[in-house]
C-alpha atoms as a PDB file:
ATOM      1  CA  UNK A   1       0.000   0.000   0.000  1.00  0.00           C
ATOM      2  CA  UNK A   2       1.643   3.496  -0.873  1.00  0.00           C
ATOM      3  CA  UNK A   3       0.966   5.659   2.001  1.00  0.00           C
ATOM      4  CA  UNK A   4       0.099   9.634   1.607  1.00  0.00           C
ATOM      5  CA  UNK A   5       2.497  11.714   3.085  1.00  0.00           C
ATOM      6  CA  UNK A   6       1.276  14.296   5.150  1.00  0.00           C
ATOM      7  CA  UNK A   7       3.406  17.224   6.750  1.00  0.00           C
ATOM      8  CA  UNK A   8       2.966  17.759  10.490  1.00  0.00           C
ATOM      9  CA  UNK A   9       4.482  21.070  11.875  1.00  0.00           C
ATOM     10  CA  UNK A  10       5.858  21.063  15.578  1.00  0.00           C
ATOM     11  CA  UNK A  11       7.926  22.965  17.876  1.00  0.00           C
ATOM     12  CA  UNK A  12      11.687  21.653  18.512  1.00  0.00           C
ATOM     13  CA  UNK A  13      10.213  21.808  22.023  1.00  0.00           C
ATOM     14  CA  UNK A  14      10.945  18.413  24.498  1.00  0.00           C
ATOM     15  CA  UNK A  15       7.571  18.083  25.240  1.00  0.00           C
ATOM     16  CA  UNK A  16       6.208  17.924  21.127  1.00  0.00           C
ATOM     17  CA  UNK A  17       9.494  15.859  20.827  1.00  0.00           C
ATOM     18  CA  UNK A  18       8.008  13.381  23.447  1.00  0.00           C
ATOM     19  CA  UNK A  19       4.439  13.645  21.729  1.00  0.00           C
ATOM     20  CA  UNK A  20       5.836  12.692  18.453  1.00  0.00           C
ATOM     21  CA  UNK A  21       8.249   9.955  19.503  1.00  0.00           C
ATOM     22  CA  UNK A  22       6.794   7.236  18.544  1.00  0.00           C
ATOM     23  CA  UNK A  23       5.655   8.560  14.736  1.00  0.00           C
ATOM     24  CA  UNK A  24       9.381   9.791  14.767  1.00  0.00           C
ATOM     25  CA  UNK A  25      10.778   6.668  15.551  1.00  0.00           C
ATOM     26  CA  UNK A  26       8.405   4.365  13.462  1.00  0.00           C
ATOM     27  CA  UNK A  27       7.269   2.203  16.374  1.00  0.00           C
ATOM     28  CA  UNK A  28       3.768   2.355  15.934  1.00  0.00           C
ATOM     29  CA  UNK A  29       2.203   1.439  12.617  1.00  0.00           C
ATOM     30  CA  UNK A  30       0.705   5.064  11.138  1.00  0.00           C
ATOM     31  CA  UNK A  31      -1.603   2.656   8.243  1.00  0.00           C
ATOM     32  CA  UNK A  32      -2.550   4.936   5.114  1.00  0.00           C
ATOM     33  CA  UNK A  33      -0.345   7.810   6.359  1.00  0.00           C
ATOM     34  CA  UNK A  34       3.574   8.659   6.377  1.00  0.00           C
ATOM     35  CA  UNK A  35       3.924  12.181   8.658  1.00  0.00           C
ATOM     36  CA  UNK A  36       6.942  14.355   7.226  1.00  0.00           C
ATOM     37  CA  UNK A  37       7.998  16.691  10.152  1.00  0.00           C
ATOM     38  CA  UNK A  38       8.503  19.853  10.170  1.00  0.00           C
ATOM     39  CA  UNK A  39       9.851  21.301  13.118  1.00  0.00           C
ATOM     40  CA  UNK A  40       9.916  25.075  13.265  1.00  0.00           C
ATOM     41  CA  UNK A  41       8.910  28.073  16.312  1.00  0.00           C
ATOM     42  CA  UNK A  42       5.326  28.220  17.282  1.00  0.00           C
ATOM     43  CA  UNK A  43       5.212  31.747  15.544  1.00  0.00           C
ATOM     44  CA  UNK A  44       6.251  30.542  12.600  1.00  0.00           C
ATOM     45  CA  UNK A  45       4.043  27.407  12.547  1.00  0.00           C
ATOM     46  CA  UNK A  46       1.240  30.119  13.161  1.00  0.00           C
ATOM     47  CA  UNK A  47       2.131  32.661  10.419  1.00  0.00           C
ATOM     48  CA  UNK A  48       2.575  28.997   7.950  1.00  0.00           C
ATOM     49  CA  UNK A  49      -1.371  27.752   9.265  1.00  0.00           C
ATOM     50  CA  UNK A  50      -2.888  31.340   7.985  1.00  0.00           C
ATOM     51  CA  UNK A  51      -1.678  30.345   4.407  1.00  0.00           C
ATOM     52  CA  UNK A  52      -2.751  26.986   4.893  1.00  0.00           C
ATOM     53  CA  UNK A  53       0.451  25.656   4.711  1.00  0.00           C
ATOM     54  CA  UNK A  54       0.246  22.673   6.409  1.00  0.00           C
ATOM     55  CA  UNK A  55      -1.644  19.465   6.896  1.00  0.00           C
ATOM     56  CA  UNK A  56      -0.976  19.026  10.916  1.00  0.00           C
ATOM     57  CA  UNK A  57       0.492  21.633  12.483  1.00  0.00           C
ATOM     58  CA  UNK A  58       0.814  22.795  15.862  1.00  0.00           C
ATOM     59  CA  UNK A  59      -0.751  26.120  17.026  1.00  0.00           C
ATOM     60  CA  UNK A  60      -1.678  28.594  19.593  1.00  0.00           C
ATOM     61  CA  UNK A  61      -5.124  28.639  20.735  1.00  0.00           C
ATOM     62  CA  UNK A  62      -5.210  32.213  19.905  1.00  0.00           C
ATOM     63  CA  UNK A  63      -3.942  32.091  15.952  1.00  0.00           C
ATOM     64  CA  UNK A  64      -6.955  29.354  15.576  1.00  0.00           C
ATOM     65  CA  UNK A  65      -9.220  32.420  15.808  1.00  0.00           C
ATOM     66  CA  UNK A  66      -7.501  33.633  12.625  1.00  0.00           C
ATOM     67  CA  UNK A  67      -7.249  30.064  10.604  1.00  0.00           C
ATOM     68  CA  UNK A  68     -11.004  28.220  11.925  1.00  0.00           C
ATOM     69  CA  UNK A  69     -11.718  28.518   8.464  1.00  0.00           C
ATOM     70  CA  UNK A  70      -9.401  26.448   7.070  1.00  0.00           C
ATOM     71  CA  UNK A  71      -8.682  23.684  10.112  1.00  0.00           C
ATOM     72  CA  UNK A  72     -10.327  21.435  12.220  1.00  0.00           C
ATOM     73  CA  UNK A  73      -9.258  21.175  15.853  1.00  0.00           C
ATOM     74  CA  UNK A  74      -7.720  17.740  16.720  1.00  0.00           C
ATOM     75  CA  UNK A  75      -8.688  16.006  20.662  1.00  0.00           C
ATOM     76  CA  UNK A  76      -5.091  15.336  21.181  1.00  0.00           C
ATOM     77  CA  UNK A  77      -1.723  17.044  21.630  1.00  0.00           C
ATOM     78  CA  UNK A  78      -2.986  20.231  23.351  1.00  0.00           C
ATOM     79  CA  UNK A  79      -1.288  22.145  25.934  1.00  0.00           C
ATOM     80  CA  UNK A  80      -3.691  23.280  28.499  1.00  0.00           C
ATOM     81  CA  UNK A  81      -2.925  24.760  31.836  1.00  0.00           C
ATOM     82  CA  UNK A  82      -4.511  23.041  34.125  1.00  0.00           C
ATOM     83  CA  UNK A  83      -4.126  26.127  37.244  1.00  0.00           C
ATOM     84  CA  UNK A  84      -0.746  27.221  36.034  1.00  0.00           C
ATOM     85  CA  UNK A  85       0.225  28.989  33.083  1.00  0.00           C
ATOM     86  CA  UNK A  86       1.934  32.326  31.227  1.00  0.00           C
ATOM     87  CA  UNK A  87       3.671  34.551  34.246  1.00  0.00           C
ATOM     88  CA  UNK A  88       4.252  37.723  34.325  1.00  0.00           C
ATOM     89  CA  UNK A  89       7.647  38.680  36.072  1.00  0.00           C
ATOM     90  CA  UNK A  90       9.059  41.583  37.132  1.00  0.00           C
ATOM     91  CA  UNK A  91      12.075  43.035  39.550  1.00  0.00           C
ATOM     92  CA  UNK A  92       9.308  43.646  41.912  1.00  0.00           C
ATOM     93  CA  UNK A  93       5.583  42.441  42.319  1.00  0.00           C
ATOM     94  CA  UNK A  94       3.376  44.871  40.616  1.00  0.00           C
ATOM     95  CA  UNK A  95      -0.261  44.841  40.905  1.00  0.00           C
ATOM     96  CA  UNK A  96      -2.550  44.646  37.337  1.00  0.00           C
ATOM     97  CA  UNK A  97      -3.014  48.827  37.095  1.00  0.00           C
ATOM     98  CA  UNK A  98       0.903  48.840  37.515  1.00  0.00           C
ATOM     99  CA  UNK A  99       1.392  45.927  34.635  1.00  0.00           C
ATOM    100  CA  UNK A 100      -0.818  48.012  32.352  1.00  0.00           C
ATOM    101  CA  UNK A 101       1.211  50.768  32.532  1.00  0.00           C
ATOM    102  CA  UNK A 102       4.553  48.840  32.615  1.00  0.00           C
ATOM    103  CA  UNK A 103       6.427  48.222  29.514  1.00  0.00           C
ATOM    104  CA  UNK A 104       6.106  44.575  28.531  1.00  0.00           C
ATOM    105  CA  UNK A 105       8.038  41.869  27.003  1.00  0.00           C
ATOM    106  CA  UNK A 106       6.003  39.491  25.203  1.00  0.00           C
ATOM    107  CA  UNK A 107       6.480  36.183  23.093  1.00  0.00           C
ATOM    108  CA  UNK A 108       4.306  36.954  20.276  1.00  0.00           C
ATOM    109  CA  UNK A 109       1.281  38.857  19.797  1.00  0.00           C
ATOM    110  CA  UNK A 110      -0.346  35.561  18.236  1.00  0.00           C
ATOM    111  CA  UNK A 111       0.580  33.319  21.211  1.00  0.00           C
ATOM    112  CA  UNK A 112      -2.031  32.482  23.692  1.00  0.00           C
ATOM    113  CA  UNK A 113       0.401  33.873  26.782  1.00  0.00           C
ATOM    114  CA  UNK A 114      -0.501  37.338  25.055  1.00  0.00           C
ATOM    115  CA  UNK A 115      -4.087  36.760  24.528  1.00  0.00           C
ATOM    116  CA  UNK A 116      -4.835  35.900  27.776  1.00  0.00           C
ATOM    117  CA  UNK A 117      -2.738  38.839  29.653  1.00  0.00           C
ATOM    118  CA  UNK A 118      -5.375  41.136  27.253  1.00  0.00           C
ATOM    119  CA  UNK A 119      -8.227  39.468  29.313  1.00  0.00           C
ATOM    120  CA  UNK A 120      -6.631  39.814  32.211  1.00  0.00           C
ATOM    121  CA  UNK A 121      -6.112  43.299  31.730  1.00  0.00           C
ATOM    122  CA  UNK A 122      -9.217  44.108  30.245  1.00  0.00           C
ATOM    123  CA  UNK A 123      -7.305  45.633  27.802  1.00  0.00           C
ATOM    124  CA  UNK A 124      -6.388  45.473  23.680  1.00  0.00           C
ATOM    125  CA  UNK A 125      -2.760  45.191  22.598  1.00  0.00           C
ATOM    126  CA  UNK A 126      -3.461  48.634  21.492  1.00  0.00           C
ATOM    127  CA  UNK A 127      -3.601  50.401  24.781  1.00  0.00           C
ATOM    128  CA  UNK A 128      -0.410  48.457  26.056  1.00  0.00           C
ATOM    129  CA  UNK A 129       3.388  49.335  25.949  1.00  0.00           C
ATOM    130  CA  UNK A 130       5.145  46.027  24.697  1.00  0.00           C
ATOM    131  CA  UNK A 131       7.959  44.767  22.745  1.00  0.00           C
ATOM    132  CA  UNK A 132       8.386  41.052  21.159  1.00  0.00           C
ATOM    133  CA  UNK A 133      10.838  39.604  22.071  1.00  0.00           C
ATOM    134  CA  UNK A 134      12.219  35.760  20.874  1.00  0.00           C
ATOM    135  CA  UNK A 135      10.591  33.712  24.370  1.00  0.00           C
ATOM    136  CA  UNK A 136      14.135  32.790  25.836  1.00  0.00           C
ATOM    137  CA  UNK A 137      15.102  36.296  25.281  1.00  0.00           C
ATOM    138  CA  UNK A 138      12.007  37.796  27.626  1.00  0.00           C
ATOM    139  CA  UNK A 139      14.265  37.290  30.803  1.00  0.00           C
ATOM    140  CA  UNK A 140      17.223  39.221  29.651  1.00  0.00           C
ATOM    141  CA  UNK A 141      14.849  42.256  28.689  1.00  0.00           C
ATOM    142  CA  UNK A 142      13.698  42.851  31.869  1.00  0.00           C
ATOM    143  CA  UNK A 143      17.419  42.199  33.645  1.00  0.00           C
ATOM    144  CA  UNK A 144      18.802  44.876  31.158  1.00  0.00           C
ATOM    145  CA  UNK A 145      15.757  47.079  31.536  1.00  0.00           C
ATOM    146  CA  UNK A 146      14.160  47.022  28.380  1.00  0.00           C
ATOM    147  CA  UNK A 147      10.995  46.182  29.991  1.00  0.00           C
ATOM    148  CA  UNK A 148       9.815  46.550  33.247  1.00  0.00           C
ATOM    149  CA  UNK A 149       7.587  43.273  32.833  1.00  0.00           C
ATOM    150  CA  UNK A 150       8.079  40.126  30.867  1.00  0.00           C
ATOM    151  CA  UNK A 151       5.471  37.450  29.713  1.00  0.00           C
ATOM    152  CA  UNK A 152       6.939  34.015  30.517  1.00  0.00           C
ATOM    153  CA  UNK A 153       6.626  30.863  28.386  1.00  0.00           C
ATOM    154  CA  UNK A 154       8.106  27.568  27.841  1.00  0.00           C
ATOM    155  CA  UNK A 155      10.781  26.399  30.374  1.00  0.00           C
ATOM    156  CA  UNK A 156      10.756  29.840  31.801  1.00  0.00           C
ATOM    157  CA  UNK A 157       7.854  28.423  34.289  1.00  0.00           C
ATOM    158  CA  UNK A 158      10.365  26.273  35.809  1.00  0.00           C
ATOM    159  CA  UNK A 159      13.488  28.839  36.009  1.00  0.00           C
ATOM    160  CA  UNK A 160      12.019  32.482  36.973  1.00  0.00           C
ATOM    161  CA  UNK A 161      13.768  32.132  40.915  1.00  0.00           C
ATOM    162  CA  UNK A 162      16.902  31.701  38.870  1.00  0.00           C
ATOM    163  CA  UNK A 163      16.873  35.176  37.337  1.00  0.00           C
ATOM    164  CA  UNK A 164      16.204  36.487  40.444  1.00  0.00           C
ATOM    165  CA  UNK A 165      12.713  38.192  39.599  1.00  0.00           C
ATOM    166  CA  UNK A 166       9.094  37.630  41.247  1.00  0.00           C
ATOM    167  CA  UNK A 167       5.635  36.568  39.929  1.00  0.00           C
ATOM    168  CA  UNK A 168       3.203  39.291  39.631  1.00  0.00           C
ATOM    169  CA  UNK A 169       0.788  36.718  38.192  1.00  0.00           C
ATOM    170  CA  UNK A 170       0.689  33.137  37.270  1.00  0.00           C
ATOM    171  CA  UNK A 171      -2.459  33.788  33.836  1.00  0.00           C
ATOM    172  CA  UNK A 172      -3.339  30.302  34.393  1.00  0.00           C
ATOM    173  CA  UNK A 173      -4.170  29.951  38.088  1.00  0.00           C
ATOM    174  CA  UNK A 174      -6.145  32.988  37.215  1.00  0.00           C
ATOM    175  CA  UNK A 175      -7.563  32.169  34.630  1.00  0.00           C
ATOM    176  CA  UNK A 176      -8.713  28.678  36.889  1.00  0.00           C
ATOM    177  CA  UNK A 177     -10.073  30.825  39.710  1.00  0.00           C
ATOM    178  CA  UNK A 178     -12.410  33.000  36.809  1.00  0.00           C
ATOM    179  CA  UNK A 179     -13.481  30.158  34.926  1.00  0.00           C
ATOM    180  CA  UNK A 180     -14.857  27.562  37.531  1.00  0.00           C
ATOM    181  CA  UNK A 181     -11.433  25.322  37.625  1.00  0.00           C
ATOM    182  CA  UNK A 182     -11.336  25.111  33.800  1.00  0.00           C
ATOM    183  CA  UNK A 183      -7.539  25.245  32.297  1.00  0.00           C
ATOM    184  CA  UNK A 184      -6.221  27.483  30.147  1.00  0.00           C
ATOM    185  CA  UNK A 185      -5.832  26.542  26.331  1.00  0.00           C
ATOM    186  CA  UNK A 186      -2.300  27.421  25.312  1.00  0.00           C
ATOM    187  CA  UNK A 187      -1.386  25.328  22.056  1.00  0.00           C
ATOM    188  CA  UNK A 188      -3.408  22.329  20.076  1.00  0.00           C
ATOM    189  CA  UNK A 189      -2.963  20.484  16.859  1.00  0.00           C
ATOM    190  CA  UNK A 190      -4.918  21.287  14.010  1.00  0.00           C
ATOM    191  CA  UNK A 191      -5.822  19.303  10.660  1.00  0.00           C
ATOM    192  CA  UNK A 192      -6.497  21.236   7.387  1.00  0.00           C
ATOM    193  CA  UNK A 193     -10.137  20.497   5.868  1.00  0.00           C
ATOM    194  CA  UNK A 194      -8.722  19.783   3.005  1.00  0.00           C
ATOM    195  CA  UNK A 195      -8.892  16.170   4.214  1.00  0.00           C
ATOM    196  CA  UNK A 196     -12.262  14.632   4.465  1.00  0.00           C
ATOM    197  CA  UNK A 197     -13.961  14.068   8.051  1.00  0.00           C
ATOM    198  CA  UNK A 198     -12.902  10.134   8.038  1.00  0.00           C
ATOM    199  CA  UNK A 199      -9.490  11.090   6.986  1.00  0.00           C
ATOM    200  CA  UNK A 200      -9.231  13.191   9.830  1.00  0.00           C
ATOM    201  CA  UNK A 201     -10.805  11.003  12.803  1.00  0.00           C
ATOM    202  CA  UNK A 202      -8.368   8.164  11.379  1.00  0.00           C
ATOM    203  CA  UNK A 203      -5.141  10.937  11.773  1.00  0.00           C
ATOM    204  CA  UNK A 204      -6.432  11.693  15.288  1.00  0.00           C
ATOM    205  CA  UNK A 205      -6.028   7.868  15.996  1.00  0.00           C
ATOM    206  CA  UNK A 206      -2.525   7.906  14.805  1.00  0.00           C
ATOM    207  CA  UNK A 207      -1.696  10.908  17.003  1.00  0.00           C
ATOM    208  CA  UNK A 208      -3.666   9.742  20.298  1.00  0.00           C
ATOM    209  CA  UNK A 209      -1.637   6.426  19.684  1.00  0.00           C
ATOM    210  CA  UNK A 210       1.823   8.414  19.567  1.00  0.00           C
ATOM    211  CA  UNK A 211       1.059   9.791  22.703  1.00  0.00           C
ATOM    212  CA  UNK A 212      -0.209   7.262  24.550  1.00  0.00           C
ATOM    213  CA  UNK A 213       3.070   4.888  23.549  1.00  0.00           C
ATOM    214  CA  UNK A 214       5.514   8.057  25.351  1.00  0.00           C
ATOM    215  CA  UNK A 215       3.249   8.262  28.309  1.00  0.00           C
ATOM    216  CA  UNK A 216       3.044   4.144  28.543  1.00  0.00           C
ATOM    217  CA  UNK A 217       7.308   4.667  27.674  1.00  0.00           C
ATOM    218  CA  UNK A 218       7.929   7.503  29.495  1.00  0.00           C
ATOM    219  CA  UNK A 219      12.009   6.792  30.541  1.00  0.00           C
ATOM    220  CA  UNK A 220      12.692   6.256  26.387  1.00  0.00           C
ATOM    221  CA  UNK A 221      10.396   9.248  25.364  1.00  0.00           C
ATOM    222  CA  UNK A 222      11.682  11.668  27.634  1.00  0.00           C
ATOM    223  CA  UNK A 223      15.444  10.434  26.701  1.00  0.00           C
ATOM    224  CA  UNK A 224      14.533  11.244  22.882  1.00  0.00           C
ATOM    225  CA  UNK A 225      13.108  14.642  23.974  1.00  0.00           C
ATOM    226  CA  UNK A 226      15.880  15.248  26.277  1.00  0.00           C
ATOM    227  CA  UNK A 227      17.850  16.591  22.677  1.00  0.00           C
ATOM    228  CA  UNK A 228      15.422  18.844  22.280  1.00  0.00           C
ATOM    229  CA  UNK A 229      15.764  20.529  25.567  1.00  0.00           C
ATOM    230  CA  UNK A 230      17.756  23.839  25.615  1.00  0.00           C
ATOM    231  CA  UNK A 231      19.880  23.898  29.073  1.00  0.00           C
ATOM    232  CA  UNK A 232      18.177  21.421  30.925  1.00  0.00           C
ATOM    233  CA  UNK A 233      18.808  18.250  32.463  1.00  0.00           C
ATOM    234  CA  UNK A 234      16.920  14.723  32.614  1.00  0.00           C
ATOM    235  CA  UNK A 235      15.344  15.983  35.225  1.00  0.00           C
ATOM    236  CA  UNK A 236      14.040  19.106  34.462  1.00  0.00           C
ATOM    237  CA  UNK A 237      12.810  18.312  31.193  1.00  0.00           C
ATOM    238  CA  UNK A 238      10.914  15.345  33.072  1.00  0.00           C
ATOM    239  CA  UNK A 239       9.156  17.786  35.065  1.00  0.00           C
ATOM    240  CA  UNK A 240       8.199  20.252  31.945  1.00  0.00           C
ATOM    241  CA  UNK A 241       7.328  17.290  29.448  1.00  0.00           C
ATOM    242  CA  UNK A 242       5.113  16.477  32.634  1.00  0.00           C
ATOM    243  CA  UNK A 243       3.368  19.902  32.818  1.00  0.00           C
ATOM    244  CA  UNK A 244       1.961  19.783  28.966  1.00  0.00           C
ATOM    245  CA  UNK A 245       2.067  15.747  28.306  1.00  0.00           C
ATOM    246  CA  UNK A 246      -0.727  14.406  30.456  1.00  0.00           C
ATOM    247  CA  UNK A 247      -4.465  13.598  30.519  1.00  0.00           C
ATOM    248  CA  UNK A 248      -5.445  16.749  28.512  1.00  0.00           C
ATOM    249  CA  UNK A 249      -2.970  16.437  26.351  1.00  0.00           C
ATOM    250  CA  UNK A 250      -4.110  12.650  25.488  1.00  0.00           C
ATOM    251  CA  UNK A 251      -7.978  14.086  24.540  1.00  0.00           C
ATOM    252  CA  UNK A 252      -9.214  17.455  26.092  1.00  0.00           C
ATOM    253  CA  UNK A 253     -12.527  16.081  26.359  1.00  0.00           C
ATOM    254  CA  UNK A 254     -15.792  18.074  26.837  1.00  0.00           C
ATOM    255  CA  UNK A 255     -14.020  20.661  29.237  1.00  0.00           C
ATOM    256  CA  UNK A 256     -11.462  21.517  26.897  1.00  0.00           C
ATOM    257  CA  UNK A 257     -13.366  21.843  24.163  1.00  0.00           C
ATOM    258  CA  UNK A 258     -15.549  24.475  26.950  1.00  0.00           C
ATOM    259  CA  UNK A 259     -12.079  25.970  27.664  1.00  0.00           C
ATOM    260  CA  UNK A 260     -11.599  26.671  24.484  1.00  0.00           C
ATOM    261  CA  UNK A 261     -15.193  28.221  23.126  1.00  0.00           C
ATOM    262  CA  UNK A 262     -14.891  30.191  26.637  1.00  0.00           C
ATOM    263  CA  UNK A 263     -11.049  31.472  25.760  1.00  0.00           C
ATOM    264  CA  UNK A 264     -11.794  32.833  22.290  1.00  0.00           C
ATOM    265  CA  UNK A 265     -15.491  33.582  22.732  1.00  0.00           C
ATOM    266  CA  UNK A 266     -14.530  35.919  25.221  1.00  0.00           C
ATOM    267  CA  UNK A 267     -11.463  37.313  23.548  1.00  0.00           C
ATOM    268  CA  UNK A 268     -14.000  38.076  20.792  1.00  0.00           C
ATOM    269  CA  UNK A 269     -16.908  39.563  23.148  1.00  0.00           C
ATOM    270  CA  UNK A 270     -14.019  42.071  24.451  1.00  0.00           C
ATOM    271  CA  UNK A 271     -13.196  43.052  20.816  1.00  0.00           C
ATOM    272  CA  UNK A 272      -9.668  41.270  21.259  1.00  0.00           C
ATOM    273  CA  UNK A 273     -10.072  39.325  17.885  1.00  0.00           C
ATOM    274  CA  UNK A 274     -11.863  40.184  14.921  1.00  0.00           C
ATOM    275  CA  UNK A 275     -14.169  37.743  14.467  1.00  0.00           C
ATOM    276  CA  UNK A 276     -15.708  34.411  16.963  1.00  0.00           C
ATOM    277  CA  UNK A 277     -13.765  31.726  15.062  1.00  0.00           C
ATOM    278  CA  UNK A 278     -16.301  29.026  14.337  1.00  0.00           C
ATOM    279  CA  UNK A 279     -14.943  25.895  16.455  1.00  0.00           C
ATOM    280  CA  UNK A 280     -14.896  22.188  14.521  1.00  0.00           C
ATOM    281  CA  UNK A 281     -13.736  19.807  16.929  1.00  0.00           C
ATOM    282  CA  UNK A 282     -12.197  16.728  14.818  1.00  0.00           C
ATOM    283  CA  UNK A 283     -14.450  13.679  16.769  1.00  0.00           C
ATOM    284  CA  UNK A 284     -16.921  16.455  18.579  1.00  0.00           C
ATOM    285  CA  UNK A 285     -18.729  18.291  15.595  1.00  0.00           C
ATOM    286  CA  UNK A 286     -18.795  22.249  15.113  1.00  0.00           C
ATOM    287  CA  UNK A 287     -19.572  24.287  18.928  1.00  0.00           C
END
């Protein structure tokens, strides 16, 4: 049987490296499909899904508000915070009216971490003082001074005491407390409609399945991811692969898939995105 190739966009992050171990590796059998990866920055795998790019390819939660026309949201390899999440760090704790006014360092404007610092505000990326900043450089702009405040992502949640700085606020636990314990969508895995429904449920399979062989592997996955760690150690990269590989990650369910029509249906009430992105949930139907 010749297989279709399809392309499948992820970060050269250890915990999508311990997602996709198994599909990397070969070790479970992928049937109709061959998955060429492409590993590139989640900005980049953003800017790529509003041109349709790809046929799998990581997001944020946030740039599906801008491509909802043209993918399908898969149940598995989400990131959600489940009461932690973006930080905000400073030199000193500020309080929110003092982060408004601050000047910010931020990941991305199409990252999640960004969208959900606007609802926290209550405020538009127009009536706030940032600069981007690549998300291992947000650290090192507020120790030189270039911003007063920086928006922490990635393997900064596990290294903030290190740079000597303190929380003003974790976006997650807040966004917990506001939204009846549900977590915070950060990133998912989307499937362009280009392939038919069944196509996509049977991809879905394939991905749960990768998954599900790391977590059931977890010593040999994390060892494969380890190379994709930047400065950490066994470990450390244990403990972050263990923050966005678990239960959620496996199949969000019915509460994610709340978490998520909550996130963007409110970014879009507040006038923080354009349009309400009309939700298809590969496996759940359109919201």
């Amino acid at each position: 049987m010749q297989q279709r190739v399809l392309t499948l966009g992820h970060s050269p992050d250890p915990d999508d490296a311990f997602m996709f171990y198994a599909l990397a590796k070969e070790l479970i059998p992928s049937g109709e499909f061959k998955f060429s990866h492409v590993l590139q920055d989640i900005q980049t795998l953003n800017e790529r899904a509003t041109r349709g790019e790809l046929d799998i390819t990581a997001i944020s939660l946030h740039a599906y508000a801008y491509v909802s026309d043209q993918y399908a949201l898969l149940p598995s390899g989400a990131s959600m915070g489940d009461g932690y999440g973006p930080l905000l760090v400073a030199k000193r704790r500020l309080t929110a009216a003092e982060v408004a006014r601050a000047r910010l360092a931020v990941p991305g404007t199409m990252t999640s971490a960004f969208l959900a610092l606007q609802l926290w505000l209550e405020r538009p990326a127009a009536e706030l003082n940032y600069v981007v900043v690549p998300f291992d450089q947000v650290f090192r702009a507020v120790r030189s001074g270039e911003a007063e405040v920086g928006l922490i992502i990635h393997e900064g949640l596990l290294s903030w005491e290190q740079e000597g700085l303190v929380v003003c606020e974790d976006l997650g636990a807040w966004w917990g407390r506001a939204q009846e314990g549900l977590p915070l969508p950060l990133g998912g895995n989307v499937i362009h409609k280009r392939w038919t429904p069944a196509h996509r449920r049977r991809v879905a399979d394939i991905l749960q399945a990768s998954i599900q062989y790391s977590l059931d592997h977890r010593a040999a996955a994390v060892r494969h991811a380890l190379a994709y760690a930047r400065d950490m150690g066994l470990e450390l990269a244990d403990r972050f692969v263990g923050m966005y590989v678990n239960h959620w990650t496996l199949d969000y369910g019915p509460r994610g898939r709340e978490a998520i029509r909550r996130f963007l249906g409110q970014a879009h009430a507040r006038g923080l995105i354009a349009r309400a992105p009309e939700l298809e949930f590969v496996g759940g139907g359109p919201s």
